[in-house]
Structure formats: structure tokens, C-alpha cells
Protein backbone atom coordinates (compact mmCIF):
# COMPACT_ATOMS: atom_id res chain seq x y z
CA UNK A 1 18.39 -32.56 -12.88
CA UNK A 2 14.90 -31.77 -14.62
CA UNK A 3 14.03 -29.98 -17.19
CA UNK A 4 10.98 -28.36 -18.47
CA UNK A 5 9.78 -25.93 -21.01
CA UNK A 6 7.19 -23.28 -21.12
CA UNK A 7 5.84 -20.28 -23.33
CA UNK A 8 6.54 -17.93 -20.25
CA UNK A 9 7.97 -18.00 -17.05
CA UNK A 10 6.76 -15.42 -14.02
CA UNK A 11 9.28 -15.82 -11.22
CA UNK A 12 7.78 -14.33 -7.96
CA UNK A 13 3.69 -14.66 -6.59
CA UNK A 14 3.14 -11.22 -5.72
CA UNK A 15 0.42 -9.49 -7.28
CA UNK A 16 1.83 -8.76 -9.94
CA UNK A 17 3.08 -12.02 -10.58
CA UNK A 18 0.51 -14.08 -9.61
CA UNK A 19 -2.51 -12.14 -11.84
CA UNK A 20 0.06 -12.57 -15.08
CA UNK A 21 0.47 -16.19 -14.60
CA UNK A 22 -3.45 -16.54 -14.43
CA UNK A 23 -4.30 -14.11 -17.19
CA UNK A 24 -1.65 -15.71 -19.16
CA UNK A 25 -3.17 -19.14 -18.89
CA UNK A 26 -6.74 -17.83 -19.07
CA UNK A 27 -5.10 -16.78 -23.03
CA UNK A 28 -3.76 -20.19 -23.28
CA UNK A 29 -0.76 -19.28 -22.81
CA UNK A 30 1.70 -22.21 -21.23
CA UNK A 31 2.78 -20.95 -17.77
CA UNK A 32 4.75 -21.61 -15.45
CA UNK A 33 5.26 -19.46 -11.87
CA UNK A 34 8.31 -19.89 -9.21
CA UNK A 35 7.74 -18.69 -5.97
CA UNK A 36 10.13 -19.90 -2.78
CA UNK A 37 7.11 -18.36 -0.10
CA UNK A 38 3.56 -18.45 -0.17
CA UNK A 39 1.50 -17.35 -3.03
CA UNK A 40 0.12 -13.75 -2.36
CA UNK A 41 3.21 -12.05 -1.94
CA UNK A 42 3.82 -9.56 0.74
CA UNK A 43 0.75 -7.70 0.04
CA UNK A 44 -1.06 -11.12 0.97
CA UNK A 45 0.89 -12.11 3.53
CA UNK A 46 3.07 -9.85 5.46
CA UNK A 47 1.55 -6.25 4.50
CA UNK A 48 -1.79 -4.82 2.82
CA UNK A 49 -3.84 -7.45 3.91
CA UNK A 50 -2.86 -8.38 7.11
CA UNK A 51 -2.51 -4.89 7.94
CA UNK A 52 -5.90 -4.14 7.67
CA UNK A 53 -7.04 -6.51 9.43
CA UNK A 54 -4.91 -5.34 12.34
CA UNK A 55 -6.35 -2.38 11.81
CA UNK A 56 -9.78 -2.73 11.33
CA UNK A 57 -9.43 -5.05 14.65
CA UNK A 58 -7.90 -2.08 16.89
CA UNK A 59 -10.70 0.41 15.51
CA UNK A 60 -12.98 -1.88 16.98
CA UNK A 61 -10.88 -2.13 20.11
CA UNK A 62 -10.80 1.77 20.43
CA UNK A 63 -14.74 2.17 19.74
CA UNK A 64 -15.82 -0.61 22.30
CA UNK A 65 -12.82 1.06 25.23
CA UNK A 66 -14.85 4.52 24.29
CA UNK A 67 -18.51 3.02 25.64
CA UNK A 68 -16.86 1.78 29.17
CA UNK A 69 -15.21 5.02 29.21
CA UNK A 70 -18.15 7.09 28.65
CA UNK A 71 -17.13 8.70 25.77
CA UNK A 72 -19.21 7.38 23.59
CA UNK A 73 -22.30 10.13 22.21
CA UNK A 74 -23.96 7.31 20.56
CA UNK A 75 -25.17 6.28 24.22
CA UNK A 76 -23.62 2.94 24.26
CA UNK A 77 -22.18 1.54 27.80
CA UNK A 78 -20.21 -1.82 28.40
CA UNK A 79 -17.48 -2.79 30.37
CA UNK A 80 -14.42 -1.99 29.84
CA UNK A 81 -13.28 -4.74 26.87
CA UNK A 82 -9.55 -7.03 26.52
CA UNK A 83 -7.72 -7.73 23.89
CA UNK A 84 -6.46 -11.11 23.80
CA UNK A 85 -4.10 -9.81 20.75
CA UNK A 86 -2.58 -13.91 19.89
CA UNK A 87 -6.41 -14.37 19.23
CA UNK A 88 -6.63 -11.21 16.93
CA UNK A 89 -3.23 -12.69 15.29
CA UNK A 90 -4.78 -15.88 14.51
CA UNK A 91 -8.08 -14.55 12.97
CA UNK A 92 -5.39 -12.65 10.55
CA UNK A 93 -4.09 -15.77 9.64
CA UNK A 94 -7.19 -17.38 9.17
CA UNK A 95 -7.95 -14.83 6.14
CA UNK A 96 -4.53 -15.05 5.16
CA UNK A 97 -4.33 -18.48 4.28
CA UNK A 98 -7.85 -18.69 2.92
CA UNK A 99 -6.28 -16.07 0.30
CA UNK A 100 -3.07 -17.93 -0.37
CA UNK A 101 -5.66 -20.99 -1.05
CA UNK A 102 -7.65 -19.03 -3.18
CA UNK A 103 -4.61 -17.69 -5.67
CA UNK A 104 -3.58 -21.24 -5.59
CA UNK A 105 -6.58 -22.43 -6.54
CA UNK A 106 -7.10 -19.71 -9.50
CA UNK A 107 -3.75 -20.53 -10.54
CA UNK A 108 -4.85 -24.15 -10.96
CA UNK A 109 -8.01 -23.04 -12.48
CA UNK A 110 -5.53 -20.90 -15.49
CA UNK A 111 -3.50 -24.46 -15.97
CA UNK A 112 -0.66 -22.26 -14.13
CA UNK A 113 2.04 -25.18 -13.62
CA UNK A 114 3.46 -23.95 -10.06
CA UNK A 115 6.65 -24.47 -9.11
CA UNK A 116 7.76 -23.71 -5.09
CA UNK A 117 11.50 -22.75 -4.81
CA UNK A 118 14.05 -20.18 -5.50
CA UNK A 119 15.10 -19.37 -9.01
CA UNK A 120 18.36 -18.32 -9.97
CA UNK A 121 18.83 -16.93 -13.75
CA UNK A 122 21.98 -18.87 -15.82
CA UNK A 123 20.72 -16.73 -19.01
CA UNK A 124 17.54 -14.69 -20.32
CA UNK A 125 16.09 -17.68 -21.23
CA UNK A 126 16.93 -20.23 -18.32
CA UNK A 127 16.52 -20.41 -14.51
CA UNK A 128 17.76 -22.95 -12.18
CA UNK A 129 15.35 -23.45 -9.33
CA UNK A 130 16.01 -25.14 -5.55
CA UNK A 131 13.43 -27.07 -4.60
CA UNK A 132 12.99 -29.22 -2.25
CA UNK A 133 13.00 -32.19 -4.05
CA UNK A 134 16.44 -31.02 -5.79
CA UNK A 135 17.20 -28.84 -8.49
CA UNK A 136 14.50 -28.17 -11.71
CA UNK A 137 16.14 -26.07 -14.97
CA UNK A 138 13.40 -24.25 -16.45
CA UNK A 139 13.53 -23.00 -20.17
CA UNK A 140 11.09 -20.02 -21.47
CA UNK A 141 10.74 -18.27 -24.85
CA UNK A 142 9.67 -14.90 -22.39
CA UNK A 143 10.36 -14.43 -18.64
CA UNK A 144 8.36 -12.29 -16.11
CA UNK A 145 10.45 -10.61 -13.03
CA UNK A 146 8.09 -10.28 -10.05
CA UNK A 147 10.25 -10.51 -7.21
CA UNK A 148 8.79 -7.81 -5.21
CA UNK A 149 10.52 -5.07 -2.85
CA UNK A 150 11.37 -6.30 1.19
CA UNK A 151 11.32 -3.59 3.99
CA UNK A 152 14.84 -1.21 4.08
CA UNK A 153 16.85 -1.80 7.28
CA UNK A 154 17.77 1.56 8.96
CA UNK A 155 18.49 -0.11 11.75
CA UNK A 156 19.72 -4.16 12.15
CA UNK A 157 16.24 -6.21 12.14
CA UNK A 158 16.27 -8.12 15.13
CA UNK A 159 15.80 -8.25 18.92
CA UNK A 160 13.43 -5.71 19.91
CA UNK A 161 13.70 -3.76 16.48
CA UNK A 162 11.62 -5.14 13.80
CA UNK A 163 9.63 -4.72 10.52
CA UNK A 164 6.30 -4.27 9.52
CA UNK A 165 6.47 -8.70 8.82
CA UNK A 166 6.99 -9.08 12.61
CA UNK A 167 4.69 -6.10 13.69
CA UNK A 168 1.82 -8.28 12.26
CA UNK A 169 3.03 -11.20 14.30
CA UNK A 170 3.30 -10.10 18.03
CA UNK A 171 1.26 -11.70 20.53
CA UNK A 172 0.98 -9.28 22.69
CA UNK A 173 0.58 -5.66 22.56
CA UNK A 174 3.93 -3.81 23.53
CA UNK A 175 3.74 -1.17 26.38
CA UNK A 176 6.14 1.23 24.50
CA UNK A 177 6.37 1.60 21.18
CA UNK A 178 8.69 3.57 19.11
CA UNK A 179 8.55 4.03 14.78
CA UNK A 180 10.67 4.77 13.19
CA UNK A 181 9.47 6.80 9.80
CA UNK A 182 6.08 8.55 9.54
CA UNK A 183 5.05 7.53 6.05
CA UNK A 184 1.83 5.39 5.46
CA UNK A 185 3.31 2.44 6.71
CA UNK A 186 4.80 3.60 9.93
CA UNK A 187 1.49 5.60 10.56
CA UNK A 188 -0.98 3.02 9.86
CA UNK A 189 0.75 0.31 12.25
CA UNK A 190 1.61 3.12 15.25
CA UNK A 191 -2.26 4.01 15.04
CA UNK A 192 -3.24 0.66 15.17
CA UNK A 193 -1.35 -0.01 18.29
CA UNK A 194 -1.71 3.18 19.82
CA UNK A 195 -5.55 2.49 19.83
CA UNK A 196 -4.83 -0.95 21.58
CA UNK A 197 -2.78 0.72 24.41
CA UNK A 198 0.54 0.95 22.90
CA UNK A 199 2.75 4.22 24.56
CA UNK A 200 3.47 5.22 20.60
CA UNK A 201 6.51 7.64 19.71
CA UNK A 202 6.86 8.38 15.97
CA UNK A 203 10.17 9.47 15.11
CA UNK A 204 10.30 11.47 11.52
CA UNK A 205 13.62 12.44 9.44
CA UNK A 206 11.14 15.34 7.89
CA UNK A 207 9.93 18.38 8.96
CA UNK A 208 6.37 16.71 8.76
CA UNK A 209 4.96 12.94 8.49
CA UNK A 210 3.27 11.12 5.25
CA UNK A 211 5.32 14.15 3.44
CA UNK A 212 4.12 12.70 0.60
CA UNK A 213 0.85 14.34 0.92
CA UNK A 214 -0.50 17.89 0.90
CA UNK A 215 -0.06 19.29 4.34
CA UNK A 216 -3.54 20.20 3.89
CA UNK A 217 -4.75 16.85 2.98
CA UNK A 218 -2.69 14.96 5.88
CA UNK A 219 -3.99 18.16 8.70
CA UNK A 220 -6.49 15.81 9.92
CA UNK A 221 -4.54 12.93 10.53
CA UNK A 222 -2.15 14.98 12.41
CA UNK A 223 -5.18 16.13 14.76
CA UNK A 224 -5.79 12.37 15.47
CA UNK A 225 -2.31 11.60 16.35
CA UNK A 226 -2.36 13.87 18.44
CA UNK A 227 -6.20 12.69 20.17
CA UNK A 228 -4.57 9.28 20.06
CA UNK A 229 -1.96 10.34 22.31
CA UNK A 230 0.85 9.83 19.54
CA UNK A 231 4.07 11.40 19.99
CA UNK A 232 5.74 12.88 17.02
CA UNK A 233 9.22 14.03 16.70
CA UNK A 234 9.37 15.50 13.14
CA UNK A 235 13.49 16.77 11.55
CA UNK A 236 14.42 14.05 14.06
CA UNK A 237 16.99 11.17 12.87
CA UNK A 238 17.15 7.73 14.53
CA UNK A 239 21.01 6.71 15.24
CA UNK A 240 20.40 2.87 17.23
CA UNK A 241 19.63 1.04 20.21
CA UNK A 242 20.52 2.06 23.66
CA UNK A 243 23.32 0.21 25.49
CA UNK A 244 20.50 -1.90 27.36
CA UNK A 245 18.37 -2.01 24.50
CA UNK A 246 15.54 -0.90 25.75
CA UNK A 247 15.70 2.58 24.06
CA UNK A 248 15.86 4.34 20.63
CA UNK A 249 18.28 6.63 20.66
CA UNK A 250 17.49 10.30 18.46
CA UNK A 251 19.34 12.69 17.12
CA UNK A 252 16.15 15.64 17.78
CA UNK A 253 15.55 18.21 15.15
CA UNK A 254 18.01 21.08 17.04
CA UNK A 255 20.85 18.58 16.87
CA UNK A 256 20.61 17.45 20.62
CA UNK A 257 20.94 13.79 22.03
CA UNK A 258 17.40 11.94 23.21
CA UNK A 259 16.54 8.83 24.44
CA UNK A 260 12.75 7.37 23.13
CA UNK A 261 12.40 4.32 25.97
CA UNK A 262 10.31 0.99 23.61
CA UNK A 263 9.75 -2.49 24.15
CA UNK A 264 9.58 -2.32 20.34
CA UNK A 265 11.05 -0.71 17.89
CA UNK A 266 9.23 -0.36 14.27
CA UNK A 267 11.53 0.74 11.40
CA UNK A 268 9.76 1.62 8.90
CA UNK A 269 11.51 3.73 6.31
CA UNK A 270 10.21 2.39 2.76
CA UNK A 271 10.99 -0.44 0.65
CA UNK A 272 14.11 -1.69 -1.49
CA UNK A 273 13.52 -4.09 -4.54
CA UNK A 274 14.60 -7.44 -4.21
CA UNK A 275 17.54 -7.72 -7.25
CA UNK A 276 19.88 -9.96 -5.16
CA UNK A 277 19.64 -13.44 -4.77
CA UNK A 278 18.62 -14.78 -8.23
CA UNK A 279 21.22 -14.13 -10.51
CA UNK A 280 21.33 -10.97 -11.62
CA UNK A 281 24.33 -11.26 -12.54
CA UNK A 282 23.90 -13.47 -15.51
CA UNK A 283 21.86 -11.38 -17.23
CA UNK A 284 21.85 -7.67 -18.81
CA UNK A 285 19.55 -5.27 -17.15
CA UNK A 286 19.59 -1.85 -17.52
CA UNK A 287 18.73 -0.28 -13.84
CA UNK A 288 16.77 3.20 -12.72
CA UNK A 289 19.04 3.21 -9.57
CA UNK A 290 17.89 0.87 -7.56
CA UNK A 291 15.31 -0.89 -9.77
CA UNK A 292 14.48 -2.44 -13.50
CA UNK A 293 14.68 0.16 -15.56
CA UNK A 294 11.77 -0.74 -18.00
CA UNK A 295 9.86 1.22 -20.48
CA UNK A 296 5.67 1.58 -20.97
CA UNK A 297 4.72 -1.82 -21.43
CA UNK A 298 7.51 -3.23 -18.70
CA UNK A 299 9.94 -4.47 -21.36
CA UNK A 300 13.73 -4.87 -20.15
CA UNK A 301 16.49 -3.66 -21.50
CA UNK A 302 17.06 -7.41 -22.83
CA UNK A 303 14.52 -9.02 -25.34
CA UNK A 304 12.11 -11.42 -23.87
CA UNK A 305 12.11 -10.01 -20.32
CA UNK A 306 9.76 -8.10 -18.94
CA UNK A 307 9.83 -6.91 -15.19
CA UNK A 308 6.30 -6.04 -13.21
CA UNK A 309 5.91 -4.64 -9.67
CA UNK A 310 7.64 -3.39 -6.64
CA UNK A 311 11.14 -4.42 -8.10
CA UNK A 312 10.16 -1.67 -11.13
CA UNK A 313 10.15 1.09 -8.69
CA UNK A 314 7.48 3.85 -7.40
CA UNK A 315 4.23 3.86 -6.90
CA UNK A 316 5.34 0.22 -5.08
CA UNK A 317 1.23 -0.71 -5.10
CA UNK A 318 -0.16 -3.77 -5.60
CA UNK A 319 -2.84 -2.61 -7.61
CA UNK A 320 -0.53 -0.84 -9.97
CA UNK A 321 1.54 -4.53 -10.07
CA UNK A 322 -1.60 -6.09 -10.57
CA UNK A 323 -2.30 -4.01 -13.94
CA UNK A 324 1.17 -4.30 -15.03
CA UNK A 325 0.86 -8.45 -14.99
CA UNK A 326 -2.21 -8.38 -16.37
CA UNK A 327 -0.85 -6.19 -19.50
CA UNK A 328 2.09 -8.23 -19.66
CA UNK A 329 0.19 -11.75 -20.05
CA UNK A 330 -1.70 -10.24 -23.13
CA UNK A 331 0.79 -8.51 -24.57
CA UNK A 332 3.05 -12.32 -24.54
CA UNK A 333 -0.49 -14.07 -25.81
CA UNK A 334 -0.38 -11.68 -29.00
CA UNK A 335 -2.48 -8.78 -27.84
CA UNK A 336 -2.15 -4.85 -28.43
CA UNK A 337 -1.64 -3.20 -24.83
CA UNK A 338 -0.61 -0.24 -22.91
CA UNK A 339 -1.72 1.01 -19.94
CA UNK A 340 -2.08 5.02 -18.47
CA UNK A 341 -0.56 4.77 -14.45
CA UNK A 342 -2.15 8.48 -14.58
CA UNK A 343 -5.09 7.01 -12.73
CA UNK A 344 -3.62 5.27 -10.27
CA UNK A 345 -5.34 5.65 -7.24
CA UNK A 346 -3.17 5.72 -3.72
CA UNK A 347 -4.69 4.76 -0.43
CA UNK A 348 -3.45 5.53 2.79
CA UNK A 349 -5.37 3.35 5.78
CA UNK A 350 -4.47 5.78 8.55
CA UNK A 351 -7.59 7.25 10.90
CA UNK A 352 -8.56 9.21 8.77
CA UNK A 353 -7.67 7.41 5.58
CA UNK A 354 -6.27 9.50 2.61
CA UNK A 355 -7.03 8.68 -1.35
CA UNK A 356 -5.46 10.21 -3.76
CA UNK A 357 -5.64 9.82 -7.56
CA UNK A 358 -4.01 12.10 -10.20
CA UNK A 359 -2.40 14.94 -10.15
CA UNK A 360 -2.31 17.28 -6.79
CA UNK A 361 -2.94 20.89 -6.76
CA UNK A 362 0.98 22.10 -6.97
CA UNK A 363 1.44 19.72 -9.83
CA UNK A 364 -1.43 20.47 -11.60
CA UNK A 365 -0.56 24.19 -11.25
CA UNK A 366 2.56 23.44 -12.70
CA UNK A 367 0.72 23.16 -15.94
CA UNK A 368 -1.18 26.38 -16.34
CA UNK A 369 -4.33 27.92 -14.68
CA UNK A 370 -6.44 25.67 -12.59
CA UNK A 371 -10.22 25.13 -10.78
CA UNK A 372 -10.02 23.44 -7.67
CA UNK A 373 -13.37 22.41 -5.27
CA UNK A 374 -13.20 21.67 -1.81
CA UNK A 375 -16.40 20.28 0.19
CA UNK A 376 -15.89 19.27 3.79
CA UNK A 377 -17.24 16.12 5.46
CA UNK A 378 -18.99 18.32 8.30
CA UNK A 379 -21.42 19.37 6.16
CA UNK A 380 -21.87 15.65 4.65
CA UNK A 381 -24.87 13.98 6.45
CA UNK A 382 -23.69 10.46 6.45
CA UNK A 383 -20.72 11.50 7.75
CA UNK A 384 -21.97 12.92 10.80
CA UNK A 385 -24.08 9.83 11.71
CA UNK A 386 -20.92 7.79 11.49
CA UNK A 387 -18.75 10.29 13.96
CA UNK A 388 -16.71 10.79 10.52
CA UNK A 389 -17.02 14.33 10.06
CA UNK A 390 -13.35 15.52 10.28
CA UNK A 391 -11.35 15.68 6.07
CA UNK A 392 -12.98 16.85 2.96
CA UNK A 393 -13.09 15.83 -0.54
CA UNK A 394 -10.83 17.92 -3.26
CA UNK A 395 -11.63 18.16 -6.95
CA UNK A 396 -8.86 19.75 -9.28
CA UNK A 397 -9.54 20.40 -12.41
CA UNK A 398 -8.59 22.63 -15.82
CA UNK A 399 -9.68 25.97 -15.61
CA UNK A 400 -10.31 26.15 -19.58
CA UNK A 401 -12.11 23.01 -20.57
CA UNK A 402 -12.96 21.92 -16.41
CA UNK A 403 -10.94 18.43 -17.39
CA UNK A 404 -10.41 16.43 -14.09
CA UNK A 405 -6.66 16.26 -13.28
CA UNK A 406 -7.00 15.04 -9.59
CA UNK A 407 -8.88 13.78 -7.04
CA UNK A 408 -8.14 14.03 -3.56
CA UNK A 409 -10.03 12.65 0.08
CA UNK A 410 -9.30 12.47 3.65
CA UNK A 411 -11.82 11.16 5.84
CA UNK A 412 -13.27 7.95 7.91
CA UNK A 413 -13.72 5.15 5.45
CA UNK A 414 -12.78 7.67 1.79
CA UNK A 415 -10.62 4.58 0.62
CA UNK A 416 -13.98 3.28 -1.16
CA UNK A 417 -14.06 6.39 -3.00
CA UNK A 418 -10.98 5.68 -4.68
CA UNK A 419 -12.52 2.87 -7.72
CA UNK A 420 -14.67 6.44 -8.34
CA UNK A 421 -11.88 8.78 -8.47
CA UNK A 422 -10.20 6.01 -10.57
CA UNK A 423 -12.79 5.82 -12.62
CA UNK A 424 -13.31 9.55 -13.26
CA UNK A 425 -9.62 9.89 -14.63
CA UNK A 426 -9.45 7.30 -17.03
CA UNK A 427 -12.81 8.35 -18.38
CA UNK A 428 -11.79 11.65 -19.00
CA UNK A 429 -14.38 12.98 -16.43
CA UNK A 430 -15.18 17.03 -16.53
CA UNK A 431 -16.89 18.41 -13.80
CA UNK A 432 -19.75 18.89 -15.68
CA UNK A 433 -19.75 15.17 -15.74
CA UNK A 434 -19.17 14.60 -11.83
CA UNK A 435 -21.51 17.05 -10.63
CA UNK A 436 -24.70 15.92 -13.10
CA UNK A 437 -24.12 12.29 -11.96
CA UNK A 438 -26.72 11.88 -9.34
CA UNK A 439 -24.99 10.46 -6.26
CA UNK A 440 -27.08 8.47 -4.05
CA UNK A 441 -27.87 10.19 -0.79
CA UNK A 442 -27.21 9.62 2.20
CA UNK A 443 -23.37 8.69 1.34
CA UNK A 444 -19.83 10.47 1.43
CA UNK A 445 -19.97 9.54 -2.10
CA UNK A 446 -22.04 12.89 -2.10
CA UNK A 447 -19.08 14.94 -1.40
CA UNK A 448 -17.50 13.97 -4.62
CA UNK A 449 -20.12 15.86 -6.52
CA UNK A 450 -20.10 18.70 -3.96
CA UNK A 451 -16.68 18.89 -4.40
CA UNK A 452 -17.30 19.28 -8.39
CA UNK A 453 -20.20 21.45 -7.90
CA UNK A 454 -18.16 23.90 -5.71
CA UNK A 455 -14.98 24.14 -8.19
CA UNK A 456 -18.27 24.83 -10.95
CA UNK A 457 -19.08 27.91 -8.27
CA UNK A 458 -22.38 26.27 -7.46
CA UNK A 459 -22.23 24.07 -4.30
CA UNK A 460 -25.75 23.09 -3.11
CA UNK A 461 -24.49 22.12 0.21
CA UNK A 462 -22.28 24.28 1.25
């Protein structure tokens, strides 16, 4: 059996993972990663990437079926288009693996020593990993969890009900589709398909979908389910698979039996970390129910192990995984580091998109008296020259010193606005400070400083 030794061991190549192995050996630290899949994670692989490219693919879709319909103001005609949907598939791929290349390659580039198998702990300073060339024993002075979250199954994966991993994978568009959950996930795919001819049914345990949101903020993407042709049973509980298999059966919201009739069946009702499988067991963790229980700078209850990521519980983003491995790497090569999650900015890639970054308005009320600025994207030029004018941006703010607490957006393409609502946050932005920033016109980025103005009681626009 081998054996090697290294400074610090990450085991997973998520995100998170992935950017503290290559920070780490940017610092000269000695690194090693273990990863049994691909490098990239399931953001790279299986979720935020390929997703978008799904999406961004049945946009297009919709847009081109609008000009043979004759919908189209822009006074564009074609024929009516086809989706050859393997072919779509296979362009995904094609950016897919030219990612996974490209972390591979800056891994290399770091002196990141990768190893491909699955790692079991025997204590908190050794790991036992199957490869296939046989077993390797790996020794660190500090080890990195990054093992990442996997989808929760409601209902047994398999047959026609599957995850968001084989949602990305279908060849063909299915006739009938039924979700199940209407968070981000579940709402992103189910518009995706419903714009490339899927019969979509989204089936909601709450009263509303992304209830995560503002009902406010969220209003607009209910209006384009709806113009999509979406169904949406909200207060309604999936309870399995009809006898044939062809249907979902519900549980509606008045406690009466219904049948949903899919070719597919999307379950998509969050994420669970992945704790099993590597030897938990052997080691000491303290948990926060489900997850690592860690504390600012994603130390573990046991000295000299650190946990980053989906598998350290909510918000499971990759760009909040991605700042935790970074952090981690320097604070391992010596360095003084924290980081503030109160900028965090959250992206939802539904038609409209959402961003939101901070604190909303209910929370931020929570702390005392408040301004809050709302300026709609119908009165945004650039907006209406890209048909984009439904959602608004939302400023909230102090109403003693005008210190930005959150940032909110809805609207056609607002998931660019977030690195600016990110950036506001962390700089300690007043509104003062949004609204004299001169924001190039024409751009939506204009209604961020409306926004501002407006809580100020001066919108120029508006």
C-alpha cells in the first residue's frame, strides 16, 4: 500500500475544494486533492453550469418559435425552428469538459498533486483512498472537507423520476413534465423545458414557489409561469408514482387525491450534504443537524480540520464555497483571515432572474427604522429595447445614517448586477454613494442608482 505525505489535504473538487488546493499551492503550500469524479464538482458538472447552458439554449429556442409564430414586435419572421435537444446536450458537454480541463490544468499550474479516488478517514490526520490502481494512505498535518451536498430523494431516483443530474442529460425533450418543488432549482429547469415544448406541472408543498423570496420580488416570475403555460399547484404534497407509472400522484392543497400524468418526473426538493461514505465515523465532528458544524473561519470541532462548502450547510453556493477555500488555504499558509458572508450575493436564473444580496426588507426592519427605493424596469430604457421591462430594482437602506443593508433585483438578465450589489455591501456603500456614482447609460445598471435616488426622495426617472 502507498504512502505519501503532504502539508494539507482537500478531499472533494468542488468549488470550494478545488480553489483551496490552488490557492494553497499558489502560497507554497504542499497539496494534495482527492476527488473520485471529475474536477468541478456538481456546480461544474451536473448543476450551475450545465444548467445555464440549458437554459440559455431554450431562451433561444422560445425567441426564434416567437418569429414563426408572429409574435415577435421586433419584426423578425422565420420558420418555425427544431430542437434537436441530443445536439444541445452535447454542446453542454463540450463546455463542460473544457472546464474540468481547465481546473485540472490550474491545479497543475499550483503544483496541486491530484489524486482520483474515494477517501475514507482512519483518523484526523489519515485517509485511505481507492484508486484504481489499489489503495494510497495519505498523511496531512491539516485536512480540508469538501465533499459537497447531492440532490434529496423525495421520491426513489429512478425510472421516469429523476434529478436535476439526469434532467441535464435527456435526449429528448419530454411531452409531460411534472416537478416536484418550486424553489430555484425546480423553477429554473421546468422553465427551461416548458419553453422547449415540455407540458410542465409544478407541484409546491408551500402556499407559494421560490418561498424564499419576497412575494413581491418573485410576482414577476409568477406572471411568466403563468405566460409560459406552467401549471402550479402550490400547499400541494407529492405522495409517488402511479400504478403504471406514468403519473405523479398529489395530495392537492384541500386534502383531495390528484393524478399529474409525466413522462418525467423532476424531484427537486433541495440538497443534503454528503457525510456518508468516507468515514465519518472515525473521526469527531461536531454537527449543525445535518451538516459540519464549523465556526467563522470553517474550523471543526477537531484541530486540524477544517470543512468548506455545501457539506457546511446554507447558503449551499458555489461562490460562497469558493471564498471559504480560498480563506482556508491562507489561513493553513500562515495568513490572518476572516471573511463577512453578509455580502453574499444569491442568484436565481429563472425568466426573470432574481439577485439578491443582504438583508431583505422584513429583516432589515427587524432592526429599527428603515429607507427603502424601488425603481421599475419599465421606466429603464435599455430595458425596453431588450423586451425586459417586467421586475424592478430594490435598495434598502438605514433610515439614520442611509447605510446599505440590501439589495434586491428581478428582471431579464439582473444576475450581472449582482458583483455591484456585492460590491456595494462590503464597501459599506450609503446611498449617497450609489446614487452620485455615474452609471453609464443606456444600461439596467441605471436602475441601481434610481433605485438609490428614489429611497434619497429624489428619483430623476421616475
Amino acid at each position: 500500500m502507498k504512502e505519501i505525505s503532504c502539508k494539507l489535504l482537500v478531499i472533494g473538487a468542488g468549488p470550494a475544494g478545488y480553489v483551496c488546493a490552488i490557492r494553497a499551492g499558489q502560497l507554497g503550500v504542499d497539496t494534495v486533492i482527492v476527488e473520485a469524479g471529475k474536477p468541478g464538482g456538481t456546480c461544474l458538472n451536473v448543476g450551475c453550469i450545465p444548467s445555464k447552458a440549458l437554459i440559455h439554449a431554450a431562451e433561444e429556442f422560445e425567441k426564434v418559435s416567437d418569429m414563426a409564430g408572429g409574435k415577435s414586435p421586433l419584426g423578425i419572421s422565420v420558420t418555425a425552428p427544431v430542437l434537436d435537444l441530443a445536439r444541445t446536450i452535447a454542446w453542454k458537454d463540450g463546455i463542460v469538459s473544457r472546464l474540468n480541463s481547465g481546473v485540472a490544468g490550474l491545479l497543475k499550474k499550483a503544483g496541486v498533486k491530484t489524486v482520483h479516488g474515494w477517501a475514507r478517514f482512519r483518523d484526523g490526520k489519515t485517509v485511505e483512498v481507492e484508486t484504481e490502481t489499489g489503495s494510497q494512505v495519505i498523511r496531512a498535518e491539516t485536512i480540508v472537507i469538501a465533499t459537497g451536498s447531492a440532490p434529496v430523494e423525495l421520491l426513489p431516483f429512478g425510472g421516469p423520476v429523476i434529478s436535476s443530474t439526469e434532467a441535464l442529460a435527456l435526449s429528448e425533450v419530454p411531452k409531460r413534465l411534472a416537478v416536484v418543488g418550486g424553489g430555484y432549482i425546480g423553477l429554473e429547469l421546468g422553465m427551461a423545458f416548458a419553453k422547449m415544448g415540455a407540458k410542465v406541472t409544478v407541484v409546491e408543498a408551500l402556499p407559494r414557489v421560490l418561498a424564499q423570496y419576497d412575494a413581491e420580488l418573485t410576482r414577476p416570475v409568477v406572471k411568466r409561469l403563468a405566460a409560459l403555460g406552467v401549471e402550479v399547484m402550490t400547499g400541494a404534497k407529492a405522495k409517488g408514482l402511479s400504478t403504471k407509472g406514468d403519473a405523479l400522484l398529489v395530495e392537492t392543497s384541500d386534502g383531495k387525491s390528484a393524478k399529474v400524468a409525466a413522462d418525467k418526473i423532476l424531484v427537486t426538493v433541495g440538497r443534503k450534504p454528503v457525510t456518508e461514505g468516507w468515514g465519518l465515523e472515525q473521526i469527531d465532528l461536531d454537527r449543525a443537524g445535518k451538516f459540519i458544524r464549523i465556526d467563522d473561519q470553517c474550523r471543526t470541532s477537531m484541530r486540524g480540520v477544517f470543512a468548506i462548502g455545501d457539506v457546511t450547510g446554507e447558503p449551499m453556493l458555489a461562490h460562497r464555497a469558493m471564498a471559504q477555500g480560498e480563506m482556508v488555504a491562507e489561513i493553513v499558509a500562515g495568513h490572518k483571515r476572516s471573511w463577512d458572508k453578509r455580502s453574499i450575493p444569491a442568484v436565481c436564473f429563472t425568466d426573470p432572474e432574481l439577485v439578491t444580496a443582504g438583508l431583505s426588507p422584513e429583516e432589515a426592519k427587524a432592526l429599527g427604522e428603515i429607507k427603502i427605493g424601488l425603481f421599475p424596469f419599465a421606466a429603464n430604457g435599455r430595458a425596453m429595447t431588450k423586451l425586459g421591462e417586467d421586475g424592478f430594482v430594490r435598495v434598502v437602506a438605514r433610515a439614520d445614517n442611509h447605510l446599505v443593508l440590501g439589495i434586491q433585483a428581478v428582471g431579464q438578465g439582473v444576475s450581472e448586477l449582482s458583483a455591484a450589489f456585492g460590491l456595494a455591501l462590503e464597501m459599506g456603500a450609503r446611498l449617497e454613494d450609489i446614487a452620485g456614482t455615474i452609471h453609464a447609460h443606456p444600461t439596467q445598471g441605471e436602475g441601481f442608482q434610481e433605485a438609490a435616488l428614489k429611497a434619497l426622495g429624489h428619483a430623476l426617472h421616475i
